[in-house]
N, C-alpha and C. Protein backbone atom coordinates (compact mmCIF):
# COMPACT_ATOMS: atom_id res chain seq x y z
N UNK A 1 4.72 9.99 37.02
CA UNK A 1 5.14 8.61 36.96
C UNK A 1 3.90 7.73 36.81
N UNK A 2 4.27 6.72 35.68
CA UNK A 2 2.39 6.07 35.69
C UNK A 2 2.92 4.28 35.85
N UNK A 3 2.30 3.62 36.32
CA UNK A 3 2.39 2.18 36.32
C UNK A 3 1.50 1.41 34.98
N UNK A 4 2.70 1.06 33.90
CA UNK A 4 1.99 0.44 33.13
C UNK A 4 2.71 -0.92 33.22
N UNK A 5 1.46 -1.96 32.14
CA UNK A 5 1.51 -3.23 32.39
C UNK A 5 0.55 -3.43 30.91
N UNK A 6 1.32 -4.48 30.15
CA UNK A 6 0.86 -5.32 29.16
C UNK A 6 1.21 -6.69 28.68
N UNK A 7 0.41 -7.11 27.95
CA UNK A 7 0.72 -8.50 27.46
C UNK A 7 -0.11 -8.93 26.36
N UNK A 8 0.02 -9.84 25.51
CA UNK A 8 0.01 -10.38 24.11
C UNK A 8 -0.22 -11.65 23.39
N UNK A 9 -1.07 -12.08 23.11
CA UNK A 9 -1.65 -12.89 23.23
C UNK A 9 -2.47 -13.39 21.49
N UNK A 10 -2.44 -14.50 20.79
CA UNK A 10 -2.87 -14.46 19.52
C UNK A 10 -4.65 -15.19 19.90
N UNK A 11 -5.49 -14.63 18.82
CA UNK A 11 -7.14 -14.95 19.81
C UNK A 11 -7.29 -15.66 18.51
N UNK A 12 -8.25 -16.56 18.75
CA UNK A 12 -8.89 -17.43 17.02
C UNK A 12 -10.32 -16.85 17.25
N UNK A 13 -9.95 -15.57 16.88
CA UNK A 13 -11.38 -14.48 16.34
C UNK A 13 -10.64 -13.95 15.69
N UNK A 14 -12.04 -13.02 14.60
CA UNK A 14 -11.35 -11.36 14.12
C UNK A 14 -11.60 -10.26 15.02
N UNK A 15 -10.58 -9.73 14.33
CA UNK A 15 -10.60 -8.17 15.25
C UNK A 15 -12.08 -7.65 15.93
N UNK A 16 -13.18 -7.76 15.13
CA UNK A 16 -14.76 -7.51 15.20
C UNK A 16 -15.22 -8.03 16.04
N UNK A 17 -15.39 -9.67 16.02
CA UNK A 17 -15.51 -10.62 17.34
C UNK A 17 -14.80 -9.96 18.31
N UNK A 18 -13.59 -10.24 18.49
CA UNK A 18 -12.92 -9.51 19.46
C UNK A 18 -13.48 -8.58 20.68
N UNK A 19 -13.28 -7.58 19.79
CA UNK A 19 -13.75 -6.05 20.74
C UNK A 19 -15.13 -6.00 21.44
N UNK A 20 -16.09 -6.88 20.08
CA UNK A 20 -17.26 -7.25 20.47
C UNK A 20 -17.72 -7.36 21.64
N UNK A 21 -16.96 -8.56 22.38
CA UNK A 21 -16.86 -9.29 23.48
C UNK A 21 -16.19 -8.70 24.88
N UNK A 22 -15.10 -7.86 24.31
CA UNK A 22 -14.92 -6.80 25.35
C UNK A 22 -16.01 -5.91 25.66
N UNK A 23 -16.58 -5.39 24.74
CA UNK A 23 -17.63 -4.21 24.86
C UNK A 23 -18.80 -4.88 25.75
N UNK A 24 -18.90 -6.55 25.47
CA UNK A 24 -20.21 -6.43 26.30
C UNK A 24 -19.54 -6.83 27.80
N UNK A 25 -19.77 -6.08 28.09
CA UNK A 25 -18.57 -5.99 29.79
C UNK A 25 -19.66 -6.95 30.95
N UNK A 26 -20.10 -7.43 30.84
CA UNK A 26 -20.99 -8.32 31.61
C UNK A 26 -20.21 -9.39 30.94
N UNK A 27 -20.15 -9.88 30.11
CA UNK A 27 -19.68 -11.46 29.33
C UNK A 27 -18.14 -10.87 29.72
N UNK A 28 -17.69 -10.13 29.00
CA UNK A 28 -16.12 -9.66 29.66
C UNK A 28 -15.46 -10.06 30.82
N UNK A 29 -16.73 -9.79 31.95
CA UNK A 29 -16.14 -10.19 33.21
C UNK A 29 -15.86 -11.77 33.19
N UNK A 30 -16.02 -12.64 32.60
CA UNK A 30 -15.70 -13.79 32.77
C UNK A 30 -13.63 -13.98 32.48
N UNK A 31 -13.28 -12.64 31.54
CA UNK A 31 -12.16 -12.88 31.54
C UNK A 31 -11.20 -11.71 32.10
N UNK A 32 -11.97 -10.48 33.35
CA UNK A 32 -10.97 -9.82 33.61
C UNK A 32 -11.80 -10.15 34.69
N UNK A 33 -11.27 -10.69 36.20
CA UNK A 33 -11.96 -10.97 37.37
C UNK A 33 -11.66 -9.76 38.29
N UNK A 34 -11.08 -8.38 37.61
CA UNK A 34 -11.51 -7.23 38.44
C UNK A 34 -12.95 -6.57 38.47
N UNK A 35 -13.40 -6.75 37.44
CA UNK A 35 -14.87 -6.23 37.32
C UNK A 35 -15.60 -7.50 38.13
N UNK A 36 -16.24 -6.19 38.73
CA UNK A 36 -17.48 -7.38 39.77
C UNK A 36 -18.75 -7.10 39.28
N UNK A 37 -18.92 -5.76 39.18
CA UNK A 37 -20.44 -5.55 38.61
C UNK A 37 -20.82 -4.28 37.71
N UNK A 38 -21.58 -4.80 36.73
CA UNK A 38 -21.73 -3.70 35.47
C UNK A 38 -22.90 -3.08 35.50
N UNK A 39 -23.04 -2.13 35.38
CA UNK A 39 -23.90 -1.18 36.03
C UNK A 39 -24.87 -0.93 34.79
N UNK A 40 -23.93 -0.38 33.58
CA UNK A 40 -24.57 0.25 32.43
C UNK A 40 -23.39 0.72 31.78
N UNK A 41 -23.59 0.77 30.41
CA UNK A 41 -22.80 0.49 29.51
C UNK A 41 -23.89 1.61 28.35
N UNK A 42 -23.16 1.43 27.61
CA UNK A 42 -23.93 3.22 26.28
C UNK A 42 -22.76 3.45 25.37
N UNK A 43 -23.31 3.09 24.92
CA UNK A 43 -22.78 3.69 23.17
C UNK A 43 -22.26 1.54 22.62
N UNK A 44 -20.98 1.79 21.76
CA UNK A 44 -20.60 2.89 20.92
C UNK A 44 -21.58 3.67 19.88
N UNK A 45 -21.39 4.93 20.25
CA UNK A 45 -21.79 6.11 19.01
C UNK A 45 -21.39 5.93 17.32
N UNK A 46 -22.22 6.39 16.72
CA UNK A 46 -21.52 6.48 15.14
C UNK A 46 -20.37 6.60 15.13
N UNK A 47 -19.84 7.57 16.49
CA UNK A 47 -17.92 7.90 16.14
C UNK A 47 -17.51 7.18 16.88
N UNK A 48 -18.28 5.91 17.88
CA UNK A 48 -17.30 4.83 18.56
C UNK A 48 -16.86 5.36 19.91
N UNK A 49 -18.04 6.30 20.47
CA UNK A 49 -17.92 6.78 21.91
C UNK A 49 -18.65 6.30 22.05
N UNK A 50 -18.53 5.60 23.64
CA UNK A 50 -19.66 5.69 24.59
C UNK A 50 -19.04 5.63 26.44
N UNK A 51 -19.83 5.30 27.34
CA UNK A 51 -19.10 4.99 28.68
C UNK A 51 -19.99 3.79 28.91
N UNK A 52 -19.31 3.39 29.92
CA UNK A 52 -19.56 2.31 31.66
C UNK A 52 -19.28 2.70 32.68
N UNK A 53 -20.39 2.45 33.35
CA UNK A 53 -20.22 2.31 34.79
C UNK A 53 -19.91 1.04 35.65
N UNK A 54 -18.81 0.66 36.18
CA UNK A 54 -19.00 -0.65 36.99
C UNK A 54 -18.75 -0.52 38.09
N UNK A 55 -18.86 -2.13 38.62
CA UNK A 55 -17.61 -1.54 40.44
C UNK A 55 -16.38 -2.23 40.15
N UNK A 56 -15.59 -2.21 39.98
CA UNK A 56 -14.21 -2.82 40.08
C UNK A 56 -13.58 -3.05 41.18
N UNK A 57 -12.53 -3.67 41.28
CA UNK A 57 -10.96 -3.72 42.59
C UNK A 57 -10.19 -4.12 41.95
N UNK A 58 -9.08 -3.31 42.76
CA UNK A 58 -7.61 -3.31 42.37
C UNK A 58 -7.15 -4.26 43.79
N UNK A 59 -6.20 -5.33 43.96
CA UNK A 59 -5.87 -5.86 44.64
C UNK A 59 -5.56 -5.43 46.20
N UNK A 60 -6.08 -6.04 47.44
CA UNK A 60 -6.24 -5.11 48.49
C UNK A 60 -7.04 -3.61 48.47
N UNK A 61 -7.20 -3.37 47.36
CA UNK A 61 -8.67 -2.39 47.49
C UNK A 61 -10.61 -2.45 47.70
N UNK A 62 -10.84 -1.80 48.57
CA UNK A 62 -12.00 -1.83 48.10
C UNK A 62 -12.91 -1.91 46.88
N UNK A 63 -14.42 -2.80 47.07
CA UNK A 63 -15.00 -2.35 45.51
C UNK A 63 -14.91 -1.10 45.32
N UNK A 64 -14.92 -0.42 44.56
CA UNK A 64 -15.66 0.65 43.82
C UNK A 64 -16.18 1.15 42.93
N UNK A 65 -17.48 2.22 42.81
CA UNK A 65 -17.73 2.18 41.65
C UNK A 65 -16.83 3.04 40.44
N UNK A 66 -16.94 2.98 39.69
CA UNK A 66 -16.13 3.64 38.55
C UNK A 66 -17.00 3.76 36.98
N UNK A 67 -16.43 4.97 36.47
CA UNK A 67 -17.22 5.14 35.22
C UNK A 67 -16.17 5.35 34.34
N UNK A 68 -16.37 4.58 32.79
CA UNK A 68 -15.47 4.84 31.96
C UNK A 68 -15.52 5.53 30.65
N UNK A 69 -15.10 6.27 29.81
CA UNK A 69 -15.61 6.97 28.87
C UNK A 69 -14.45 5.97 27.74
N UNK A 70 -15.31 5.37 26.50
CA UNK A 70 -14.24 4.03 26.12
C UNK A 70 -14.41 5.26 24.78
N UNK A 71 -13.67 4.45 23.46
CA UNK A 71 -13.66 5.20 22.03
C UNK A 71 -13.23 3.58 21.49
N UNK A 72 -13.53 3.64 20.63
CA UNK A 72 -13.87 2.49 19.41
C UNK A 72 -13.64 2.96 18.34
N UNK A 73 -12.26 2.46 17.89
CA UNK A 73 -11.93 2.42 16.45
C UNK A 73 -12.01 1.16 15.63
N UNK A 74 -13.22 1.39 15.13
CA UNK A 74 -13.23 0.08 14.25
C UNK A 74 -12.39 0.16 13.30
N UNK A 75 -12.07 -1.98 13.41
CA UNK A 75 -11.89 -2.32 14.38
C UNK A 75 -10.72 -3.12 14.80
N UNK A 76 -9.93 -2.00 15.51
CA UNK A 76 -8.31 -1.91 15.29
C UNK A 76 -8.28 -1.48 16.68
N UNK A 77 -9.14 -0.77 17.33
CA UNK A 77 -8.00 -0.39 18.88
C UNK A 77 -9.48 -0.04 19.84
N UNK A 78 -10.11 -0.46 21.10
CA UNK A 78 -10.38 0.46 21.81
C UNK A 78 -9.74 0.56 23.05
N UNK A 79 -10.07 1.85 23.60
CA UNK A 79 -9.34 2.39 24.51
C UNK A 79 -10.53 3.16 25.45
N UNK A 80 -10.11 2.78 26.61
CA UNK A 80 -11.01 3.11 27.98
C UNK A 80 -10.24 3.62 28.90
N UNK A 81 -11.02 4.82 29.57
CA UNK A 81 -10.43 6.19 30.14
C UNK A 81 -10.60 6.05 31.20
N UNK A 82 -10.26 6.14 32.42
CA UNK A 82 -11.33 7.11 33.69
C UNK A 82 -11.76 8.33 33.60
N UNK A 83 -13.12 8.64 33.53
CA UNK A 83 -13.50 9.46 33.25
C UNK A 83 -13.66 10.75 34.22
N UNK A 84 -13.24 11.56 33.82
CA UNK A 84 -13.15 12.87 35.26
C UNK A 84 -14.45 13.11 36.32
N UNK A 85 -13.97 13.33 37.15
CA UNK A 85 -15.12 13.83 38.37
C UNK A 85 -15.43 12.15 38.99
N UNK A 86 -14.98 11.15 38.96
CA UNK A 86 -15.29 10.41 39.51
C UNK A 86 -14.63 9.58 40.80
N UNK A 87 -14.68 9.54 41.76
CA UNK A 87 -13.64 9.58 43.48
C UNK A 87 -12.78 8.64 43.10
N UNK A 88 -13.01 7.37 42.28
CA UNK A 88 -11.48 7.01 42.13
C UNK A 88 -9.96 7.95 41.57
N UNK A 89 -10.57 8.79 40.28
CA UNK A 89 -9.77 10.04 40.60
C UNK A 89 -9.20 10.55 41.48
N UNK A 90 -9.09 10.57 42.60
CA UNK A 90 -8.83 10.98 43.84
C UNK A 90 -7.35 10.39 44.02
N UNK A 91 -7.55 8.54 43.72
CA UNK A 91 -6.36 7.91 43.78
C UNK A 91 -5.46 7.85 42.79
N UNK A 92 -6.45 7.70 41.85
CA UNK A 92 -5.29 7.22 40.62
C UNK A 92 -6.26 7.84 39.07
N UNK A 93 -5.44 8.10 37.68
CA UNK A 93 -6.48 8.18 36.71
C UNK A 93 -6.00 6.86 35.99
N UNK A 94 -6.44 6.16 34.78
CA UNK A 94 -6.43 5.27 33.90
C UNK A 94 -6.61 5.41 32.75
N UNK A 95 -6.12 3.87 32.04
CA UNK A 95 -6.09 4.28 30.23
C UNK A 95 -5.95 3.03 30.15
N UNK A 96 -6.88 2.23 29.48
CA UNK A 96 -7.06 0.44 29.45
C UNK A 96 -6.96 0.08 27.77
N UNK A 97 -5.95 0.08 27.43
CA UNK A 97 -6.29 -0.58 25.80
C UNK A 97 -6.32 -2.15 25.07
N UNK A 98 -6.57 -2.09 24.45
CA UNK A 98 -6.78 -3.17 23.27
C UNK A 98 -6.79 -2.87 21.96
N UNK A 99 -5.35 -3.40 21.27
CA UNK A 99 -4.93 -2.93 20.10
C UNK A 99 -5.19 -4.72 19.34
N UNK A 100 -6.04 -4.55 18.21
CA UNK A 100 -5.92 -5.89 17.49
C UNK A 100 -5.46 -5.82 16.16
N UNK A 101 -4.68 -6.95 15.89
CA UNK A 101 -3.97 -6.67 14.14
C UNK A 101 -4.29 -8.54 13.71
N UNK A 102 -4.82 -8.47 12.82
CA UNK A 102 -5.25 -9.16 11.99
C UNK A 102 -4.90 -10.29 11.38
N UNK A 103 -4.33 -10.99 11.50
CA UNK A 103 -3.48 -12.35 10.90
C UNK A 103 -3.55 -13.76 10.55
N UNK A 104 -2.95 -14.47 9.82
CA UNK A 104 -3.62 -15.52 9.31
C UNK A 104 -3.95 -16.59 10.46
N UNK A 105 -3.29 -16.48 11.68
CA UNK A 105 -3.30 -17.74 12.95
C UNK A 105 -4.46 -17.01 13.85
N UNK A 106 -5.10 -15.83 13.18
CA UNK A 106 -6.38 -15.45 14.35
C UNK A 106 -5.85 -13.61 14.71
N UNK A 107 -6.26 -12.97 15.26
CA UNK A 107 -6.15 -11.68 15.64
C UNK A 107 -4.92 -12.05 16.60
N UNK A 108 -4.33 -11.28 16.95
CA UNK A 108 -3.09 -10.50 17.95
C UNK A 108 -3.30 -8.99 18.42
N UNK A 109 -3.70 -9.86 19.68
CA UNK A 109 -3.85 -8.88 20.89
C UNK A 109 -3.11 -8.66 21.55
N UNK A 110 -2.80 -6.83 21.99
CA UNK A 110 -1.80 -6.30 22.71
C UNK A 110 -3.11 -5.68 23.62
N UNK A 111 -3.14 -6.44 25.14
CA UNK A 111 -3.66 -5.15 25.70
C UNK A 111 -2.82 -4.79 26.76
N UNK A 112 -2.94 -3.47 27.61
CA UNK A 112 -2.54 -2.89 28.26
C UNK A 112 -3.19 -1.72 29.42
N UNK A 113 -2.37 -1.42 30.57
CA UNK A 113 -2.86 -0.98 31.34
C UNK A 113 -2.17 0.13 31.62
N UNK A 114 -2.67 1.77 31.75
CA UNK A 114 -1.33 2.47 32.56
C UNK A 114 -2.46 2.86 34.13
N UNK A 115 -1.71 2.90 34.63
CA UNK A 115 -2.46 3.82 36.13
C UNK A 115 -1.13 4.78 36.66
N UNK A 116 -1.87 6.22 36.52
CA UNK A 116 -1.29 7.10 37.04
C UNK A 116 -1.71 7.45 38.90
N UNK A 117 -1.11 7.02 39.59
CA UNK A 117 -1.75 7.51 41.01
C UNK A 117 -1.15 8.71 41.72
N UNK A 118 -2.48 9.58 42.55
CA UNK A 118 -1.65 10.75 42.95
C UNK A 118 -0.68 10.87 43.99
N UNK A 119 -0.37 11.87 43.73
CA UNK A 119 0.96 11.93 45.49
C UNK A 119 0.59 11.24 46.53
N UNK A 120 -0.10 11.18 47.12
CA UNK A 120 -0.24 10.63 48.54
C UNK A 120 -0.50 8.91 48.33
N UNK A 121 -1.00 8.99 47.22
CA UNK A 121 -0.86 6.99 46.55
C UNK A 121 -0.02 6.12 45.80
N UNK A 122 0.92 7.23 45.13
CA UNK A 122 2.01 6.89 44.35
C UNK A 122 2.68 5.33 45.55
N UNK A 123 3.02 5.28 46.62
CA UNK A 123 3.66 4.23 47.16
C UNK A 123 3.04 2.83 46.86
N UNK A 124 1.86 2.93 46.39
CA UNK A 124 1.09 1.61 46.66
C UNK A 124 1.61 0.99 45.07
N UNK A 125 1.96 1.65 44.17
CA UNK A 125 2.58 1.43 42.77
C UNK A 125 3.61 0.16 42.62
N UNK A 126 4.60 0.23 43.52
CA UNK A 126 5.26 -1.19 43.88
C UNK A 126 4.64 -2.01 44.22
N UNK A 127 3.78 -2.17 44.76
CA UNK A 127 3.11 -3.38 45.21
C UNK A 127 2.14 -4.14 44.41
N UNK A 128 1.88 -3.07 44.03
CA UNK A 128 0.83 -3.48 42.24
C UNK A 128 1.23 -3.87 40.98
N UNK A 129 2.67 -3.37 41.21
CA UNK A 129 3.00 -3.72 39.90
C UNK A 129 3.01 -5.08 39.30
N UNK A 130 3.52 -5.64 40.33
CA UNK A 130 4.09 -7.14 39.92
C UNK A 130 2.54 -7.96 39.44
N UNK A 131 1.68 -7.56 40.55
CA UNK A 131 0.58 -8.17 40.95
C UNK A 131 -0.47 -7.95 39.19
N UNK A 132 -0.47 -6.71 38.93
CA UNK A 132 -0.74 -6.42 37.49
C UNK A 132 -0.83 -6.61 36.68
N UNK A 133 0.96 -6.93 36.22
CA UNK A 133 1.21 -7.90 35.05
C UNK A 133 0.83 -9.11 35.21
N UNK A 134 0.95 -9.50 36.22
CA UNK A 134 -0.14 -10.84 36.45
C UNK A 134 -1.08 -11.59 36.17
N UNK A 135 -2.39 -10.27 36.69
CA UNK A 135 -3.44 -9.52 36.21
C UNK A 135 -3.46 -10.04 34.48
N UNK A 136 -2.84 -8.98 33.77
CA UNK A 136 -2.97 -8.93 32.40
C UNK A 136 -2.84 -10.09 31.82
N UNK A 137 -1.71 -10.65 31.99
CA UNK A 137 -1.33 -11.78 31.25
C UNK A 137 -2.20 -12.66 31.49
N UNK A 138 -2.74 -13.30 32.70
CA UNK A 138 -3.60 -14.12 32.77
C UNK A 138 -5.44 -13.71 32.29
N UNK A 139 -5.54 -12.29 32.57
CA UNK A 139 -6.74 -12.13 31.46
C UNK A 139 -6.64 -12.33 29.82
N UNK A 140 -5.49 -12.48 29.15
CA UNK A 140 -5.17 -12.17 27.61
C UNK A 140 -5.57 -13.47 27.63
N UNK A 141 -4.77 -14.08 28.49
CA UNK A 141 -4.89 -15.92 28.68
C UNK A 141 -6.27 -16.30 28.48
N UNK A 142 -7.09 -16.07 29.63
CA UNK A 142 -8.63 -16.11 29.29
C UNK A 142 -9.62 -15.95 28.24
N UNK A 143 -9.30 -14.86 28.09
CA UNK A 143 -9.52 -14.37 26.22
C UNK A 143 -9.51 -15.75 25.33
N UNK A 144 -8.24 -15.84 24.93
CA UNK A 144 -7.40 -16.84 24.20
C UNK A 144 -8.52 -18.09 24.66
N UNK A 145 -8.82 -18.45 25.93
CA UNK A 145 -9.28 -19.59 26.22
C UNK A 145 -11.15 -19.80 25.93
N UNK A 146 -11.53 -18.72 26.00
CA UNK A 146 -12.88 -18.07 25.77
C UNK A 146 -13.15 -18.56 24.36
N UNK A 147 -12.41 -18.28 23.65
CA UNK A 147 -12.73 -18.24 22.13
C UNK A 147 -12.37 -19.66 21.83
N UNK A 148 -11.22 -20.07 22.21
CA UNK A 148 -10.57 -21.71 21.69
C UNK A 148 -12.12 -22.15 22.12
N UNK A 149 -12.71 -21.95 23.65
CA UNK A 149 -14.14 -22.99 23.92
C UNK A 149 -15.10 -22.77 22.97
N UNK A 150 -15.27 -22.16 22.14
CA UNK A 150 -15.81 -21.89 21.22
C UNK A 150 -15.96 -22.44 20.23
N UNK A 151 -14.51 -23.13 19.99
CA UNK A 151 -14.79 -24.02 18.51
C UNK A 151 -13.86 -23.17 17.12
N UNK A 152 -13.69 -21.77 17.60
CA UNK A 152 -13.31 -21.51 16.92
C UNK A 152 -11.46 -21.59 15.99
């Protein structure tokens, strides 16, 4: 059973800008206020791999740190993993996307969240959920607002 959560949002960037701005996850944090602190960041690779390390929280959770292994498809979708062996594993794994499509009023952004948590954490899933979509929608929001300050 996994807890997903998305929302949608039209940005006055291109797709390129876009992801751009996700990738540099220090400037990012201005529009997802779960990330607290970015550790290090690497790649994308020629094939559009790389990871991060940050500390994040999930609502009523502790910081923690966390590492992500992302993939970059230019520039149409990336997608960020939890990467194995790392103790948030323990609770839950993840899959963070951002799908952009191209259009004459600015890019359209779908991003999304799933969190799978294990047996003994699965209960905390109701309580997050609501709180989540929340979460999302009001980061897409930010986004959207990031770029309008822009001028663009």
């Amino acid at each position: 059973m996994a807890l997903s959560v998305s929302a949608t949002t039209t940005v006055a960037a291109s797709p390129k800008e876009l992801l751009e701005f996700v990738l540099d996850l220090d400037r990012y944090r201005e529009a997802d206020h779960k990330i607290l602190r970015v550790s290090k960041v690497e790649g994308p690779d020629e094939n559009g791999l790389g990871s991060a390390k940050v500390w994040g929280r999930l609502r009523w959770g502790p910081p923690a740190p966390d590492r992500q292994d992302f993939k970059l498809e230019r520039w149409r979708r990336l997608t960020f993993t939890g990467a194995p062996r790392q103790p948030a594993r323990l609770v839950f794994s993840f899959v963070g996307t951002f799908e952009c499509e191209a259009t004459s009023a600015g890019t359209v952004l779908t991003h999304a969240y799933e969190f799978t948590f294990t047996p003994p954490f699965r209960a905390v899933e109701r309580f997050l959920a609501r709180w989540l979509q929340g979460e999302i929608e009001a980061e897409v929001a930010r986004i959207a607002e990031i770029f309008a300050r822009q001028g663009r």
